[in-house]
N, C-alpha and C. Protein backbone atom coordinates (compact mmCIF):
# COMPACT_ATOMS: atom_id res chain seq x y z
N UNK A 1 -11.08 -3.05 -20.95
CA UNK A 1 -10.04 -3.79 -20.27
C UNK A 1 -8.80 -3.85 -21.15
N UNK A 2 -7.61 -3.72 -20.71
CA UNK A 2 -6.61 -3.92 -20.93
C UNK A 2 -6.05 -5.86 -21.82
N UNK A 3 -6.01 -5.82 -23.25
CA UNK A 3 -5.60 -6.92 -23.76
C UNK A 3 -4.86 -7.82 -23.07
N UNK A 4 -4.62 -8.68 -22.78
CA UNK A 4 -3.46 -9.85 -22.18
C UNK A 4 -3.20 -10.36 -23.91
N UNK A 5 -1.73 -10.61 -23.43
CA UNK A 5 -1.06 -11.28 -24.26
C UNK A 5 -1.74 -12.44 -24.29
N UNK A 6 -1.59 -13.65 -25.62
CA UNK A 6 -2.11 -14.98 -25.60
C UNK A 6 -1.31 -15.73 -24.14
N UNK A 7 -1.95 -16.90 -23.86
CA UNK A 7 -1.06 -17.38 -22.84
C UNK A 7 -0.94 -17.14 -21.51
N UNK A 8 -1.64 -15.87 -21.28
CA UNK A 8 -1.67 -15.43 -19.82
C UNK A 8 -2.80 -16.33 -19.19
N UNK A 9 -2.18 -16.43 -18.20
CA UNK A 9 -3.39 -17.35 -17.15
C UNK A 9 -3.72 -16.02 -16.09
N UNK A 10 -4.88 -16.07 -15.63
CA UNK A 10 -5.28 -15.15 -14.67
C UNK A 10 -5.72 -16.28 -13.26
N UNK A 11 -5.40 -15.51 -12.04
CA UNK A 11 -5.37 -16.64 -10.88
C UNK A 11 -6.27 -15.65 -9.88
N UNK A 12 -7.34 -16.35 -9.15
CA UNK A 12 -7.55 -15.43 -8.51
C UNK A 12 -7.26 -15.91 -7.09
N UNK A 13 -6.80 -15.15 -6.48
CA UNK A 13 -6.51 -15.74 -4.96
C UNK A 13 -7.62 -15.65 -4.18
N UNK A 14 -7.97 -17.19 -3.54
CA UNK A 14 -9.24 -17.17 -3.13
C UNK A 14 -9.52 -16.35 -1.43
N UNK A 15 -10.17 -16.49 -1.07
CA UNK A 15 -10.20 -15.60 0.64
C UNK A 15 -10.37 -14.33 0.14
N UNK A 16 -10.12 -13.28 1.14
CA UNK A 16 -9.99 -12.14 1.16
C UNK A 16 -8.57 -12.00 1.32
N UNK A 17 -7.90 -10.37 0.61
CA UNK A 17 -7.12 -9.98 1.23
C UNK A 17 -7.02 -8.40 1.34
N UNK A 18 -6.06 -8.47 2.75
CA UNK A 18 -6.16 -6.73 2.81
C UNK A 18 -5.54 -5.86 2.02
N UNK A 19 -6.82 -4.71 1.68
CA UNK A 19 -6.92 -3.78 0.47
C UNK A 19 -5.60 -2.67 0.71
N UNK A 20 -5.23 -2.91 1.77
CA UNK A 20 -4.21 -1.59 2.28
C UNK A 20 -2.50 -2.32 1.55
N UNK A 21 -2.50 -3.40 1.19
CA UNK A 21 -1.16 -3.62 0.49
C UNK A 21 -1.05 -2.97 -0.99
N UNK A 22 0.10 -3.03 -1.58
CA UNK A 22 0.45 -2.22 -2.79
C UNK A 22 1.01 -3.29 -3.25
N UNK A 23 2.01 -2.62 -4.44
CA UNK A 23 2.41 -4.23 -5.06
C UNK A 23 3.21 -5.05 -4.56
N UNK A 24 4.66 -4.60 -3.81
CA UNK A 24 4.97 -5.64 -2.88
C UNK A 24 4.45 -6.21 -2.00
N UNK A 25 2.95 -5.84 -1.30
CA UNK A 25 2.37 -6.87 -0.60
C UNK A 25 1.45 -8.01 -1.50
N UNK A 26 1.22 -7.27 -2.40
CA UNK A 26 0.35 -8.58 -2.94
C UNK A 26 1.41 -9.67 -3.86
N UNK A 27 2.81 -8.95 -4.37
CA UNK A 27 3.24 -9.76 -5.11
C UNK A 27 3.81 -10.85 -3.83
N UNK A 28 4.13 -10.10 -2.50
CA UNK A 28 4.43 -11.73 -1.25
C UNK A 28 3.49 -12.22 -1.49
N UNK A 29 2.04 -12.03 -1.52
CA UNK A 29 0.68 -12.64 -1.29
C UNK A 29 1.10 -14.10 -2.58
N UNK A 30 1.00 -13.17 -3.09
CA UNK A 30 0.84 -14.21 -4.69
C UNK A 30 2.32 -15.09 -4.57
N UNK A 31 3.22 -14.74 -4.08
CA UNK A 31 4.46 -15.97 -3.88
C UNK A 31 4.35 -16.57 -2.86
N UNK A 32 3.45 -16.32 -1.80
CA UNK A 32 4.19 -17.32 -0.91
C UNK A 32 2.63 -17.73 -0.74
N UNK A 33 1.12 -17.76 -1.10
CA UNK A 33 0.37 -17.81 -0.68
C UNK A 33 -0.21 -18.84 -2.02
N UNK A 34 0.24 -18.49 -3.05
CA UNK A 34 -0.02 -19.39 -4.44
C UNK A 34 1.36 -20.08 -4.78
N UNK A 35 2.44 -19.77 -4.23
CA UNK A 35 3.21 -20.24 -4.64
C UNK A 35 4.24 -20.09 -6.27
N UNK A 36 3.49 -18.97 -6.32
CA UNK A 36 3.73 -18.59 -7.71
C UNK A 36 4.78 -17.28 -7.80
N UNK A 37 5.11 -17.37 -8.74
CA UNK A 37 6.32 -15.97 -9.55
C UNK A 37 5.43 -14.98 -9.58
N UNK A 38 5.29 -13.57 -9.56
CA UNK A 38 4.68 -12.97 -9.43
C UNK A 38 5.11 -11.75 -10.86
N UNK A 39 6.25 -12.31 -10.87
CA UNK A 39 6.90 -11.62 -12.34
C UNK A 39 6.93 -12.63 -13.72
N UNK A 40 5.98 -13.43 -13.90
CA UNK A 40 5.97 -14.43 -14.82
C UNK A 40 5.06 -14.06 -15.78
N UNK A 41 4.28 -12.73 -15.91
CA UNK A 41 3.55 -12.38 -16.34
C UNK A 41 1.69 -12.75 -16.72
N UNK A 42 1.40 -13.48 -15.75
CA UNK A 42 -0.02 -13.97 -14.91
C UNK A 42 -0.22 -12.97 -14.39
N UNK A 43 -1.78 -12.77 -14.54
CA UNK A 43 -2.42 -12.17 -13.66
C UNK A 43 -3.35 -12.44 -12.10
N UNK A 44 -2.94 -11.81 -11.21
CA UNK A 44 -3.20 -12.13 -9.95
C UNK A 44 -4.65 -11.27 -9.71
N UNK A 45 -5.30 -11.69 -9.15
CA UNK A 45 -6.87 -11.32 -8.81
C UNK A 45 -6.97 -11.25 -7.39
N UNK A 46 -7.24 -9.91 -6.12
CA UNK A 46 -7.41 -9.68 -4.89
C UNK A 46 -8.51 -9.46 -4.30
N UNK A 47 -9.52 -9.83 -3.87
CA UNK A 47 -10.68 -8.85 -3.39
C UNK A 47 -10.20 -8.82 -2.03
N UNK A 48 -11.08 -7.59 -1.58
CA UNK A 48 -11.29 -7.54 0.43
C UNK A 48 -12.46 -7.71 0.84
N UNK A 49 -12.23 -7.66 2.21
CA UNK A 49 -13.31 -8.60 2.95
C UNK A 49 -14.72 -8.47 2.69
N UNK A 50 -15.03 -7.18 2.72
CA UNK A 50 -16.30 -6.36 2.40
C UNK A 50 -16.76 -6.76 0.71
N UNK A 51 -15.91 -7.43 -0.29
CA UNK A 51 -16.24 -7.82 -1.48
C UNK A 51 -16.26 -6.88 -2.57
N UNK A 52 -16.51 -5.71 -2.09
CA UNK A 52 -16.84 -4.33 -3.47
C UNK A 52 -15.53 -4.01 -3.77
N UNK A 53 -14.21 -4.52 -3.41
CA UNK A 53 -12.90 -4.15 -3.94
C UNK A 53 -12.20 -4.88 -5.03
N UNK A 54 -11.73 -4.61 -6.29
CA UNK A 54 -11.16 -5.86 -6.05
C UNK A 54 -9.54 -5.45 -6.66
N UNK A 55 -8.17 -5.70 -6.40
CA UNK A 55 -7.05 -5.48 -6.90
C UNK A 55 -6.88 -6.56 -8.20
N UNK A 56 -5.80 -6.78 -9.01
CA UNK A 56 -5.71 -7.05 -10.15
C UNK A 56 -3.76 -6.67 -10.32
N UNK A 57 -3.29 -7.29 -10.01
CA UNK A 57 -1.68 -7.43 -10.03
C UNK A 57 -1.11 -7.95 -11.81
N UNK A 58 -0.37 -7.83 -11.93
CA UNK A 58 -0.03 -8.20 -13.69
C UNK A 58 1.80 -7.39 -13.62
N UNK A 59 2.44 -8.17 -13.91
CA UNK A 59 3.84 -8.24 -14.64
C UNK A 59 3.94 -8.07 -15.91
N UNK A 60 4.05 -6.63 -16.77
CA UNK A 60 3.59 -6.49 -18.09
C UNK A 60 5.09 -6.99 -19.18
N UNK A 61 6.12 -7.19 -18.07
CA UNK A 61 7.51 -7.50 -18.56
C UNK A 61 8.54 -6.35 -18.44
N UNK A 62 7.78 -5.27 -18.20
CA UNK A 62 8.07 -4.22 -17.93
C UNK A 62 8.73 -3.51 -16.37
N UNK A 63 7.41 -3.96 -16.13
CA UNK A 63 7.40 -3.91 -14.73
C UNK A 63 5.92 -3.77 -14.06
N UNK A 64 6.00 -4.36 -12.75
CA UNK A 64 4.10 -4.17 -12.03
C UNK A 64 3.23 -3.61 -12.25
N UNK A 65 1.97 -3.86 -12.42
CA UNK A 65 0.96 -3.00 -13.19
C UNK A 65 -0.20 -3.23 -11.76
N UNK A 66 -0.87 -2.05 -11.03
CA UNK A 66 -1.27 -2.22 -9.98
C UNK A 66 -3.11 -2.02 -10.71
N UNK A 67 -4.03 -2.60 -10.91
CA UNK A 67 -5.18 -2.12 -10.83
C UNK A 67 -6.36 -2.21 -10.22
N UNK A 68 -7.41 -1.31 -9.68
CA UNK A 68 -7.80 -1.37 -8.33
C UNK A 68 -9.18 -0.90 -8.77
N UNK A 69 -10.65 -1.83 -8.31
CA UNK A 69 -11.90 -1.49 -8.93
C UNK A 69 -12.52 -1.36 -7.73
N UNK A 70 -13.97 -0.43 -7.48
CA UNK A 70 -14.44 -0.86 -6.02
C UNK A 70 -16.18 -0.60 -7.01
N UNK A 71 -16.71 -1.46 -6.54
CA UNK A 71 -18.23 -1.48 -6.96
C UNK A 71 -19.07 -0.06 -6.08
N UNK A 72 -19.86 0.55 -6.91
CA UNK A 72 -21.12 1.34 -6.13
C UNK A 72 -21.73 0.58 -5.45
N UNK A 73 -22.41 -0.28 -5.67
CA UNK A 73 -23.69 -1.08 -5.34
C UNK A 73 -22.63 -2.91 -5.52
N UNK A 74 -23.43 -3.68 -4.79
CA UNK A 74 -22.45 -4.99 -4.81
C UNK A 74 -22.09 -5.48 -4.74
N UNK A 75 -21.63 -6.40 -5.16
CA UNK A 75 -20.45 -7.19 -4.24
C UNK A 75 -19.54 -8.53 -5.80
N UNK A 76 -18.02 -8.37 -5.46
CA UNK A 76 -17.59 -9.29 -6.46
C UNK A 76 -18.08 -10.45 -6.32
N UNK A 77 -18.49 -11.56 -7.64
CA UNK A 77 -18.71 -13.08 -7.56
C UNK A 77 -17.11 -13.73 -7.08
N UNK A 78 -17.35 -14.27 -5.53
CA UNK A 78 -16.48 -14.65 -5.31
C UNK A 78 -16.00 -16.40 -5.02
N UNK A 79 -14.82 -17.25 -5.40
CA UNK A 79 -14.83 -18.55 -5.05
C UNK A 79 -14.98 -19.09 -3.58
N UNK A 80 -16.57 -19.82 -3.21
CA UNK A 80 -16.14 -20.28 -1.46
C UNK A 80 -14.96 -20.78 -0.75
N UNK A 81 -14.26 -21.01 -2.13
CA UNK A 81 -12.49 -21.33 -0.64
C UNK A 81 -12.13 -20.53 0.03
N UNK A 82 -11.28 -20.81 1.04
CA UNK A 82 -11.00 -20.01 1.76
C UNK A 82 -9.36 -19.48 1.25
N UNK A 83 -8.71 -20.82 1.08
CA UNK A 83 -7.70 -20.66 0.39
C UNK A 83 -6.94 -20.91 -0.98
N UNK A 84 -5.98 -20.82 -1.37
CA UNK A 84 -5.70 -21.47 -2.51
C UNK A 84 -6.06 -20.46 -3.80
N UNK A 85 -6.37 -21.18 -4.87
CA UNK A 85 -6.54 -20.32 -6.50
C UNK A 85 -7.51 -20.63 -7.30
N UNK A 86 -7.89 -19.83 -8.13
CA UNK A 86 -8.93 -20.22 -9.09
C UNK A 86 -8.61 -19.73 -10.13
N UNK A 87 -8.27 -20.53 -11.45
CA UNK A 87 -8.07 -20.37 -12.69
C UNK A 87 -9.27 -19.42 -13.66
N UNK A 88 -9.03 -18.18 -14.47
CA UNK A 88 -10.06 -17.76 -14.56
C UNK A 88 -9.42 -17.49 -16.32
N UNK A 89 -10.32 -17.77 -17.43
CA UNK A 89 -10.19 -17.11 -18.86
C UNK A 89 -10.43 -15.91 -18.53
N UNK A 90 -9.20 -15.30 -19.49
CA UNK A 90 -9.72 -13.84 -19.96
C UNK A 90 -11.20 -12.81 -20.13
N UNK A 91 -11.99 -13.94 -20.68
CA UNK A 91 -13.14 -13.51 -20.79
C UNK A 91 -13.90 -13.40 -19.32
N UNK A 92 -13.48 -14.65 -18.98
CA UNK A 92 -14.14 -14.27 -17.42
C UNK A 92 -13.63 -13.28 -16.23
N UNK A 93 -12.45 -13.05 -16.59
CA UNK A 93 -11.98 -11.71 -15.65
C UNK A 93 -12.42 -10.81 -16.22
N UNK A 94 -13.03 -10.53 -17.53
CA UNK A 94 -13.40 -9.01 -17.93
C UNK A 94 -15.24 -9.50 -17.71
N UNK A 95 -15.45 -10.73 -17.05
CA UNK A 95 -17.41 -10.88 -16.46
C UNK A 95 -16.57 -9.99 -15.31
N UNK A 96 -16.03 -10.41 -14.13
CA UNK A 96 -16.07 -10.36 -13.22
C UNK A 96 -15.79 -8.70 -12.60
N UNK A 97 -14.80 -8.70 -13.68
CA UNK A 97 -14.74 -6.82 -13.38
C UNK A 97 -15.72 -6.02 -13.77
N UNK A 98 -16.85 -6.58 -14.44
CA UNK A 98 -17.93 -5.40 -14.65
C UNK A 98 -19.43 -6.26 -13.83
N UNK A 99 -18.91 -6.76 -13.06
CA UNK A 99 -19.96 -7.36 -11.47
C UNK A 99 -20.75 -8.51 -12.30
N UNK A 100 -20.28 -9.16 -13.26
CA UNK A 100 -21.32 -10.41 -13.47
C UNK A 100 -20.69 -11.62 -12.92
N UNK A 101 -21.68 -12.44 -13.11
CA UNK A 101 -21.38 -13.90 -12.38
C UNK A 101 -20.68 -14.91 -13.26
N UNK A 102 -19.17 -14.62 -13.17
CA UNK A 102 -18.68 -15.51 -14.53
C UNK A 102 -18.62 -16.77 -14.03
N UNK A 103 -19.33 -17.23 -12.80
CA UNK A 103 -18.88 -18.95 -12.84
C UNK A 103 -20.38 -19.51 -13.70
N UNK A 104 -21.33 -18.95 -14.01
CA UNK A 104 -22.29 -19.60 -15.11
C UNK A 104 -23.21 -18.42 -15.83
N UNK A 105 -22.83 -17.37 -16.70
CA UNK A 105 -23.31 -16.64 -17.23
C UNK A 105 -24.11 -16.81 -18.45
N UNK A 106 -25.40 -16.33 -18.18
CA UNK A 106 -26.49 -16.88 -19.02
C UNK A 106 -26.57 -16.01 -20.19
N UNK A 107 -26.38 -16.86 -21.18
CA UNK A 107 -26.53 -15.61 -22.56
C UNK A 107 -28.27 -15.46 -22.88
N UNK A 108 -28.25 -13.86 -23.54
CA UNK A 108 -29.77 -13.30 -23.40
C UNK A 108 -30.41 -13.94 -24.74
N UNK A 109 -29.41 -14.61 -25.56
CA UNK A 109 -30.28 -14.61 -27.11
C UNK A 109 -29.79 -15.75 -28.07
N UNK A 110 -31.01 -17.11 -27.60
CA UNK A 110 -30.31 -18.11 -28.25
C UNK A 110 -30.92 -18.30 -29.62
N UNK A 111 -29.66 -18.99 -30.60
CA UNK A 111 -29.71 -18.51 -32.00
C UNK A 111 -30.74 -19.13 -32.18
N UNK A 112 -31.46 -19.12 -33.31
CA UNK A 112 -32.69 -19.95 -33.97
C UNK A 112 -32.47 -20.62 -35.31
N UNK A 113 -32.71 -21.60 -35.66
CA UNK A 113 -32.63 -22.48 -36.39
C UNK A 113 -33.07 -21.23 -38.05
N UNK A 114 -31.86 -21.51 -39.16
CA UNK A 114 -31.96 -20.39 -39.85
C UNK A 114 -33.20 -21.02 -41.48
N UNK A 115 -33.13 -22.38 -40.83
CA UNK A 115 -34.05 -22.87 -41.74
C UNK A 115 -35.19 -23.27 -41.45
């Protein structure tokens, strides 16, 4: 995955949306649907209806950065709202892009007492 600067918040827009927009549709999505700047350099989070898609919008300062994942097998862990946002750490957008369940991810190996 691509580093984020410190400070970036990642948002994921909850619902579905349709996979057929590019970046001016998702950056309306993300302004008028979150209410948010879409050039503020946050990252915006899209899935579609079917779930195995998911877009990934980002303002690098540069200019729009479009990135677009679709699962083999799957489906993204997605928030039950219908509408609105979900605040996600860094770490948890790089669970979610490789299909794990970042709203409670179980670690495989707890430490043991070294004495």
């Amino acid at each position: 995955m691509i580093g984020l600067p410190s400070g970036t918040r990642v948002w994921i827009v909850a619902g579905h949306t349709d996979m057929r927009k590019g970046f001016d549709g998702l950056a309306a999505v993300a302004q008028t649907a979150l209410v948010a700047n879409p050039f503020c350099g946050h990252v915006f989070v899209f899935r579609g209806r079917r779930g195995d898609i998911l877009k990934v919008l980002w303002f690098d300062g540069q200019g729009l950065m479009l990135l677009a994942k679709r699962l083999e097998r799957g489906r993204f862990i997605w928030p039950q709202a219908t509408s609105g946002s979900v605040s996600l750490t860094p770490a948890q957008l790089s669970m979610l892009l490789e299909g794990i369940d970042w709203r409670m991810p179980v670690r495989m190996h707890q430490p043991e007492l070294a004495a």
